[in-house]
Protein backbone atom coordinates (compact mmCIF):
# COMPACT_ATOMS: atom_id res chain seq x y z
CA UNK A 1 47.85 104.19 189.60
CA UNK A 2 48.11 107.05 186.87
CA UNK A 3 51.52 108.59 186.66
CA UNK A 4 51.33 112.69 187.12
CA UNK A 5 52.18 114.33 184.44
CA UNK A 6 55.64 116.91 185.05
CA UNK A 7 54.18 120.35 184.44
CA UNK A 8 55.01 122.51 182.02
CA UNK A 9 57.65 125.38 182.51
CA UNK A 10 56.40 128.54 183.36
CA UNK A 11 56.93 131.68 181.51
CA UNK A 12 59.46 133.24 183.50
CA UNK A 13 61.20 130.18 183.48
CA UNK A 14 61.28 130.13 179.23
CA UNK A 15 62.70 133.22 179.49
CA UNK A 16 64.96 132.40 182.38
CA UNK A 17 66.22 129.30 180.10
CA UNK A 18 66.12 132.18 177.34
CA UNK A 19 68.92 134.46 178.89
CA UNK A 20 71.00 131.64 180.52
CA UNK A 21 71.47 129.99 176.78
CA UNK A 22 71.79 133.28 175.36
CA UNK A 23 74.64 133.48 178.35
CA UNK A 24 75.89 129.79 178.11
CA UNK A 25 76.64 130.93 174.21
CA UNK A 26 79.22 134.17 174.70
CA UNK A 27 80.73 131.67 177.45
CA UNK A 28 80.97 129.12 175.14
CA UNK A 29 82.56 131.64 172.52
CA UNK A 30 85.81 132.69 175.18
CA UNK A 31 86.25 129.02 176.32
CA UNK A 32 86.95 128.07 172.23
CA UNK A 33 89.12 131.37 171.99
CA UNK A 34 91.41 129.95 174.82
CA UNK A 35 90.89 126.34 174.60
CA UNK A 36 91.69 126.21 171.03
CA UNK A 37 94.48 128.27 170.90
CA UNK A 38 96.76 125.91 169.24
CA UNK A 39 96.51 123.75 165.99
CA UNK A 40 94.68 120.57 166.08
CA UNK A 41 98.09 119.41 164.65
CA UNK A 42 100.15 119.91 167.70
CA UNK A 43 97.26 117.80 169.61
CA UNK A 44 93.77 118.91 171.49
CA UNK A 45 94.15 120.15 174.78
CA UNK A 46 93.03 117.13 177.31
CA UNK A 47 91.41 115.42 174.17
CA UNK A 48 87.48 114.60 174.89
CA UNK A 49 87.18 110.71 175.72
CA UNK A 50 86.90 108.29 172.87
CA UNK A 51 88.11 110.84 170.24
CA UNK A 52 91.09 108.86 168.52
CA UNK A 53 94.03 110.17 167.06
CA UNK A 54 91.90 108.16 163.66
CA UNK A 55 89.07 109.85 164.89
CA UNK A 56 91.08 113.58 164.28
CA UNK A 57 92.54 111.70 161.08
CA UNK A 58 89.06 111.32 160.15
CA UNK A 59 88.05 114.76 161.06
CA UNK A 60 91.03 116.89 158.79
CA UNK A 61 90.11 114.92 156.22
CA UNK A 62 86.29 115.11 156.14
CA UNK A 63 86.36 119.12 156.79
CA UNK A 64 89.07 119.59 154.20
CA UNK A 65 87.04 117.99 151.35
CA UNK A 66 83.65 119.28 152.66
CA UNK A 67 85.42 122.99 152.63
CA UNK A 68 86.84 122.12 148.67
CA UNK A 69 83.07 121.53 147.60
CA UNK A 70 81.88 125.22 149.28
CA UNK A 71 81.51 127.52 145.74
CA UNK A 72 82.03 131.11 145.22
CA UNK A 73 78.49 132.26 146.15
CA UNK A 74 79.10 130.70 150.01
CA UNK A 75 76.62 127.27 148.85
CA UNK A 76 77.66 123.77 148.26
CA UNK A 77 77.17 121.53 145.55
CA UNK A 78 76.60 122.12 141.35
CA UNK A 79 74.71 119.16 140.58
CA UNK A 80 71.59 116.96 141.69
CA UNK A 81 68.28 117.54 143.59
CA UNK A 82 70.11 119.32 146.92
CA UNK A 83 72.35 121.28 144.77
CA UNK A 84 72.62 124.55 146.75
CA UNK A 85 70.20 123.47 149.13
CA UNK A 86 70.59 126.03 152.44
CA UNK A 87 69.79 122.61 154.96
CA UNK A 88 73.19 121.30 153.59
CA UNK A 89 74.74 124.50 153.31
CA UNK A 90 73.68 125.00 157.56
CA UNK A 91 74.70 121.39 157.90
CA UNK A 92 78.18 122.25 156.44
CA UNK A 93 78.46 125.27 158.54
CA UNK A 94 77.50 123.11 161.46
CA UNK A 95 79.93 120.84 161.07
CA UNK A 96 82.84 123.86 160.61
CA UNK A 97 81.32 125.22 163.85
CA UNK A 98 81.62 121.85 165.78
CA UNK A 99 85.46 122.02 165.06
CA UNK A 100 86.58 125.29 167.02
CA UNK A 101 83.98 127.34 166.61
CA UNK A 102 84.17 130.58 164.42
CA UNK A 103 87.51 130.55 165.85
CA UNK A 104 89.25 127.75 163.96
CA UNK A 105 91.14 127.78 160.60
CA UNK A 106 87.36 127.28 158.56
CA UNK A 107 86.45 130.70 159.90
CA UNK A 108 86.16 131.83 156.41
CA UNK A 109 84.28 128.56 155.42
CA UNK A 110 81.60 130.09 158.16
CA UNK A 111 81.13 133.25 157.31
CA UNK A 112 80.49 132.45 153.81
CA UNK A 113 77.72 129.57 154.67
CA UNK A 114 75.99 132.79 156.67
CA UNK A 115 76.57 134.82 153.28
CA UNK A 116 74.72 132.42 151.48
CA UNK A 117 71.92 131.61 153.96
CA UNK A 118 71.58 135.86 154.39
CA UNK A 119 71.21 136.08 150.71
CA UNK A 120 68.39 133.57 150.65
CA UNK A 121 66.47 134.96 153.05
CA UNK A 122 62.64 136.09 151.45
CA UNK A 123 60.55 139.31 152.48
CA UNK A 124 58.48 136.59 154.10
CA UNK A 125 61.53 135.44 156.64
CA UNK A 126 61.79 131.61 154.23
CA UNK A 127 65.28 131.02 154.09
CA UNK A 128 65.27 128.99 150.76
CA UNK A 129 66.79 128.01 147.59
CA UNK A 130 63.99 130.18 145.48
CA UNK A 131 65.64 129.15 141.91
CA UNK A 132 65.92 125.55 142.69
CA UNK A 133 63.12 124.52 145.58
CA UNK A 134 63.78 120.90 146.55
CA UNK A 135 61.76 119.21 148.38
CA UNK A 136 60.49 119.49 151.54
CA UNK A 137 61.65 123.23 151.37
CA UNK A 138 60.79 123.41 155.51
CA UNK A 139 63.37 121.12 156.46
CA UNK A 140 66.04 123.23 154.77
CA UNK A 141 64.89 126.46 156.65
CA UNK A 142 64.71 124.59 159.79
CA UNK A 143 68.23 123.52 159.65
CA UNK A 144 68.94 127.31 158.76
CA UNK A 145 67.75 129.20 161.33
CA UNK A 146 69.16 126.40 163.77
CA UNK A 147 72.69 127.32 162.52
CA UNK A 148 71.55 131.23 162.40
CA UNK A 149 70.67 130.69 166.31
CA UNK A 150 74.43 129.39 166.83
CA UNK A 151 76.21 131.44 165.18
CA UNK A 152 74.55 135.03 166.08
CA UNK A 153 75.53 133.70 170.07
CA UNK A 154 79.38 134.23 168.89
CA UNK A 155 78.98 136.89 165.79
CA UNK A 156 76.63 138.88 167.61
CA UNK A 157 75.83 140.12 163.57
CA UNK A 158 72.53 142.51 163.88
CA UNK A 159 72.14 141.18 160.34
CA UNK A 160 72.02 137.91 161.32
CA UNK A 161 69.67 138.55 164.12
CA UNK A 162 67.37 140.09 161.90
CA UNK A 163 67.15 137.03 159.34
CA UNK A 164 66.85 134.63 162.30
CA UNK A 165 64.13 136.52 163.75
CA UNK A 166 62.05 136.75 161.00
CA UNK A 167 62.76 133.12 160.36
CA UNK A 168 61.26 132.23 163.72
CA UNK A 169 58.93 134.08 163.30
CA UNK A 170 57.83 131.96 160.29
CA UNK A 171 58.05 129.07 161.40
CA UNK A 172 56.07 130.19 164.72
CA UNK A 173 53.29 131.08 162.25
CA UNK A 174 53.45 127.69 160.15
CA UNK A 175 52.70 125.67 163.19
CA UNK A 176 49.57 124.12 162.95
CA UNK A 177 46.38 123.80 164.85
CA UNK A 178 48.00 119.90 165.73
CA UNK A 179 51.10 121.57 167.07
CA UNK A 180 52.82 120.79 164.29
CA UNK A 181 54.31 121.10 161.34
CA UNK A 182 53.79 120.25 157.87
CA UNK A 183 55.17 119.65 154.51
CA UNK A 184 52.25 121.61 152.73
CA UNK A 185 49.14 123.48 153.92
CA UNK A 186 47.34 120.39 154.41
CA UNK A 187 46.89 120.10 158.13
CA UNK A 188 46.59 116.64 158.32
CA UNK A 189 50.18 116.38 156.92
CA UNK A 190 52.09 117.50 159.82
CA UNK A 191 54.64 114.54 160.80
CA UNK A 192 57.16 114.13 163.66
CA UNK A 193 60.19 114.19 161.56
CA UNK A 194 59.52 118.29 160.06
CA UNK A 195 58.32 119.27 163.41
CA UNK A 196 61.04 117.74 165.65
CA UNK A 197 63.67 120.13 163.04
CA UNK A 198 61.48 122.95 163.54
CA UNK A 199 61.51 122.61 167.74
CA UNK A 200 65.28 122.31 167.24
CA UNK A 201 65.24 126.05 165.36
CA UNK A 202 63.42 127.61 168.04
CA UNK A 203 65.73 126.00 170.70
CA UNK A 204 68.35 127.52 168.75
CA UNK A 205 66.80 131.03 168.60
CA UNK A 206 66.25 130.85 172.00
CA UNK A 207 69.68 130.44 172.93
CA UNK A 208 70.43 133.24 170.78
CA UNK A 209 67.52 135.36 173.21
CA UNK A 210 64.81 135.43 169.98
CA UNK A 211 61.66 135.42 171.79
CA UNK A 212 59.95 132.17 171.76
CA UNK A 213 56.24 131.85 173.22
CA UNK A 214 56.06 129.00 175.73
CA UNK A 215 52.40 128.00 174.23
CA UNK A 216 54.49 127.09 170.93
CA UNK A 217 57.16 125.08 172.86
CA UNK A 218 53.70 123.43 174.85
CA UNK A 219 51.87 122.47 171.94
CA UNK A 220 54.52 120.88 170.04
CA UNK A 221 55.36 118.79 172.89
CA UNK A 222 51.70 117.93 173.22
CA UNK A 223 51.67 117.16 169.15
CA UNK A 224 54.90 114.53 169.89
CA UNK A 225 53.48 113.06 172.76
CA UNK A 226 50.30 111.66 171.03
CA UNK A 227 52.88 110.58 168.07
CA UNK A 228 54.26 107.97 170.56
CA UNK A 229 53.57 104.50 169.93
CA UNK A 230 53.19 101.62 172.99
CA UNK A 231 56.55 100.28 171.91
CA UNK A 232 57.89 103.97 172.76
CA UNK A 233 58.88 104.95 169.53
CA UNK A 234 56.75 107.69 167.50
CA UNK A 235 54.77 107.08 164.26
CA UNK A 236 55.32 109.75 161.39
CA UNK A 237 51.76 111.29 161.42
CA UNK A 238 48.99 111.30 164.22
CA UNK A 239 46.66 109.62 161.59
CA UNK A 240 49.64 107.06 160.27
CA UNK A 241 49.22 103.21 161.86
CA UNK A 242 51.50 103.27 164.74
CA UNK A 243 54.78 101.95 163.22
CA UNK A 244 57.74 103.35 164.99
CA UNK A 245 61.42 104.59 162.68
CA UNK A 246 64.65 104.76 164.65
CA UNK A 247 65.51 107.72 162.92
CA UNK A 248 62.79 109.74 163.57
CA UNK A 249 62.07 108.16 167.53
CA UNK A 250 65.57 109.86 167.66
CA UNK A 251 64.36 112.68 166.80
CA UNK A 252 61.51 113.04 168.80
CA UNK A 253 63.41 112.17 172.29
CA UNK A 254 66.29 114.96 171.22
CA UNK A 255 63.62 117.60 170.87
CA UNK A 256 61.38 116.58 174.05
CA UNK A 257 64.40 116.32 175.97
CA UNK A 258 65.29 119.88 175.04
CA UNK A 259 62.06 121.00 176.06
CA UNK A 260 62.90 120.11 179.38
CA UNK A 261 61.25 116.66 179.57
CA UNK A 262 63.94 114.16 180.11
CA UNK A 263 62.35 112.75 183.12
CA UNK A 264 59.03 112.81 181.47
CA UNK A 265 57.82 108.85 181.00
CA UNK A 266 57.40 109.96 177.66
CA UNK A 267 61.12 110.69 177.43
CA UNK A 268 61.95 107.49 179.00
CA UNK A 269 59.98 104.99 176.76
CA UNK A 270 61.54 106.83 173.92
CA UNK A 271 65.27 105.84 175.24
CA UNK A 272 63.92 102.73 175.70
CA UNK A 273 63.08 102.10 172.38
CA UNK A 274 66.27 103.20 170.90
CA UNK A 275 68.65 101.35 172.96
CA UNK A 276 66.50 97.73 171.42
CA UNK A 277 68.19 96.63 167.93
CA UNK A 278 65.78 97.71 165.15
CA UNK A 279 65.16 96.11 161.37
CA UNK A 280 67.03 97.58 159.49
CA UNK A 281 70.37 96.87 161.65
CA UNK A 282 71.00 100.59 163.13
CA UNK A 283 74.67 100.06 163.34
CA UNK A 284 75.56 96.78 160.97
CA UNK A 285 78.91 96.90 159.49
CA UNK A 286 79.16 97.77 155.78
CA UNK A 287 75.66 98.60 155.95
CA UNK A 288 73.73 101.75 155.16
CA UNK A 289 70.34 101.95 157.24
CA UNK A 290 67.02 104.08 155.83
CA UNK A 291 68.00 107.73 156.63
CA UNK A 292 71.58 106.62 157.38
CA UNK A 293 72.91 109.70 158.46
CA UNK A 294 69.94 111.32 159.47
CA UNK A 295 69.57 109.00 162.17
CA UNK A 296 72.87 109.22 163.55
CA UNK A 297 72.39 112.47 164.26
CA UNK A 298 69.51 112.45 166.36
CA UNK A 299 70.59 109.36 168.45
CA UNK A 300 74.02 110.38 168.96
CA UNK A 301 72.22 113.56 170.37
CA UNK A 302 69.98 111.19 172.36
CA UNK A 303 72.51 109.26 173.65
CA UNK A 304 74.59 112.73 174.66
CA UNK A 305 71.57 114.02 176.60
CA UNK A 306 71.35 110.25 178.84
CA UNK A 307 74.39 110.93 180.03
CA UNK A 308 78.09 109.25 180.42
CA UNK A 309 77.26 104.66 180.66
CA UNK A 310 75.02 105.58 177.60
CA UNK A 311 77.72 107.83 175.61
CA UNK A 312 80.37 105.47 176.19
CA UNK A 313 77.99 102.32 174.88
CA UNK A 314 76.86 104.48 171.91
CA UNK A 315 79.59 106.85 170.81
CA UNK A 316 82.84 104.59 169.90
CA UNK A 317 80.46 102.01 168.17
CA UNK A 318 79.23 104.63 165.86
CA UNK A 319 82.48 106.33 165.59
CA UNK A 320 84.40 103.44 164.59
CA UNK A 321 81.29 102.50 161.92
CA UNK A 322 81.70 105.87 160.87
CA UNK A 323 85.28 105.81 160.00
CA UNK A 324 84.79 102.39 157.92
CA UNK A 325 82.48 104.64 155.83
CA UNK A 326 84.61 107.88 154.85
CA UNK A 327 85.94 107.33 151.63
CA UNK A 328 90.07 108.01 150.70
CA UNK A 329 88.97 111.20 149.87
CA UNK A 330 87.90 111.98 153.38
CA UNK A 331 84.09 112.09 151.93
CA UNK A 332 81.33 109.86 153.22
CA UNK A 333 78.70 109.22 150.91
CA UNK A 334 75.05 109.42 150.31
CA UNK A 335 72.98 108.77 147.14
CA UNK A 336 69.79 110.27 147.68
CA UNK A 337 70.90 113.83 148.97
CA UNK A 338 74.48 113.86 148.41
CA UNK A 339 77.68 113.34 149.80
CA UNK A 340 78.03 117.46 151.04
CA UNK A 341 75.25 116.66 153.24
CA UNK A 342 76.40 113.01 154.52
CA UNK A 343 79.86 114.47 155.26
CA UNK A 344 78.86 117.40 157.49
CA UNK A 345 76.32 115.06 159.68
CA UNK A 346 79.06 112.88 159.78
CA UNK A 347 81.07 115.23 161.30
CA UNK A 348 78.86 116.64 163.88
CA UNK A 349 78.69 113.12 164.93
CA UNK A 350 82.19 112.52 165.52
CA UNK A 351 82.99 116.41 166.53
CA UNK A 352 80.17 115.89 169.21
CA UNK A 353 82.82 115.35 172.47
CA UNK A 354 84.12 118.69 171.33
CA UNK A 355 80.98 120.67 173.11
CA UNK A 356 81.75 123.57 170.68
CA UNK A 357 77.75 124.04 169.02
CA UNK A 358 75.65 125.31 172.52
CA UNK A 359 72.26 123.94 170.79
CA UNK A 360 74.13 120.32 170.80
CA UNK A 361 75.51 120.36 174.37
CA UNK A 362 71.88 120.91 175.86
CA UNK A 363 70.76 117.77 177.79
């Protein structure tokens, strides 16, 4: 018997979802003011489960050496490829954001990753690196506006909301006729990975009550669900052989669950898939899988948005992995795009149980 398809939301209820993240944001922002009142030092208030006195170790150390490698002009990083690159620069803010919000003793840290991001924002709305342009220039303006979306729901900065609307705006108009999105103007090169960041910046603009149309949200979800594969993870493109990526299945659940989907079969067959071991080992010991850090992201989001017997399977074993990996420094490492950008998704991982980003509480 065919299964029914859920139907999509209607357009009240966008904007309904709209106001009530806009809402769950300024909430958010007076819970941190009172909650963290007092420094991590003298101990959190009813610590979240599975957040180790290590774990808060781990945490001092990591933001303290990620905030020593921020440079005068509010970016991170002097040298390599991602050098200055806004993703890692929103990544970094992210991950100062996760701690206490804009409340906390990296405050400054903040406000000068939204100087930098501000200052990099073109006529056209693309938040980039214009001097530099590494690759895959999308990603980094995805990650952007998603920190742009947080951030205006406890600045309220009309500067701010006037980059990140003009940044949805672009990325509204990039989507293509797949519902997708792509590295270049090619059509045929939209993939799952680039679109599932851009879904993830419109969630965020949502919550920050930057109108979204609903027959965006629609087709994207329409684009992911023909990128699944029968084992229930997604392929990269539509046109790719159907071989499914942890990472990026990861990905594609987190974004489709945010849309509202998380009973959708679609959205089940994807949790499926991730909780089955994968080549390369996802969590080996001493072991860094293909897009390492990347993928933790995602699945520890995934794994959030299940619910509690899935958090507790998935969140100390990746925790405890995590602090094998941070160096003495209090720096975890990554050679490809650097170790500014594996420290802050480090932290969001293990900051997670602290509920303080909106966009990464949604389930």
């Amino acid at each position: 018997m065919a299964t029914r398809e859920p139907e999509s939301p209607s357009e009240s209820e966008w904007s309904r979802r709209g106001v009530l993240g806009a809402a769950l944001g300024s909430a958010m922002a007076v819970l941190r003011h009172w909650w963290h009142g007092t420094p991590l030092h003298a101990g959190l208030p009813a610590a979240p489960e599975h957040v180790t006195p290590q774990t808060q170790v781990a945490i001092e150390g990591g933001l303290k050496w990620l905030a020593s490698r921020q440079v005068a002009d509010g970016g991170f990083g002097s040298r390599g490829s991602y050098a200055r690159n806004v993703g890692v620069c929103a990544l970094a803010g992210t991950a100062f954001l996760a701690h206490r919000g804009m409340t906390g003793p990296y405050r400054r840290a903040i406000q000068e990753c939204i100087r930098y991001l501000l200052a990099r924002a073109q006529e056209n709305g693309f938040i980039v690196e214009a001097e530099i342009r590494t690759h895959a220039t999308l990603y980094g303006h995805g990650f952007a506006t998603m920190f742009l979306g947080q951030v205006f729901g406890e600045s309220y900065d009309p500067r701010v909301r006037e980059t990140l609307k003009a940044a949805t705006e672009l990325i509204l108009n990039l989507q293509n006729e797949q519902g997708g999105w792509c590295y270049t103007s090619d059509p045929k090169d939209a993939d799952v990975s680039i679109s599932t960041c851009q879904l993830l910046a419109l969630f965020s603009a949502r919550q920050a009550g930057i109108g979204v149309p609903r027959e965006a949200i629609e087709r994207s979800v329409d684009f992911l669900r023909r990128a699944q594969n029968e084992d229930g993870g997604f392929r990269y493109r539509l046109d790719d052989p159907p071989e499914s990526l942890f990472p990026r299945s990861a990905a594609a659940v987190v974004a489709l669950t945010c849309a509202g989907l998380g009973q959708d079969p679609l959205v089940q067959r994807g949790r499926e898939y991730l909780q089955h071991p994968h080549p390369p080992l996802e969590l080996s010991p001493g072991k860094l899988a293909e897009y390492h850090f990347y993928g933790r992201f995602y699945a520890t989001h995934a794994a959030w948005q299940v619910g509690q017997k899935e958090w507790d399977r998935w969140y100390p074993t990746v925790r405890d992995e995590l602090l094998m990996q941070q160096s003495t420094s209090g720096a975890w490492h990554d050679a490809n795009i650097g170790d500014e950008y594996a420290t802050a998704m480090a932290l969001i991982v293990l900051q997670f149980p602290f509920g303080n980003v909106p966009l990464l509480a949604m389930r």
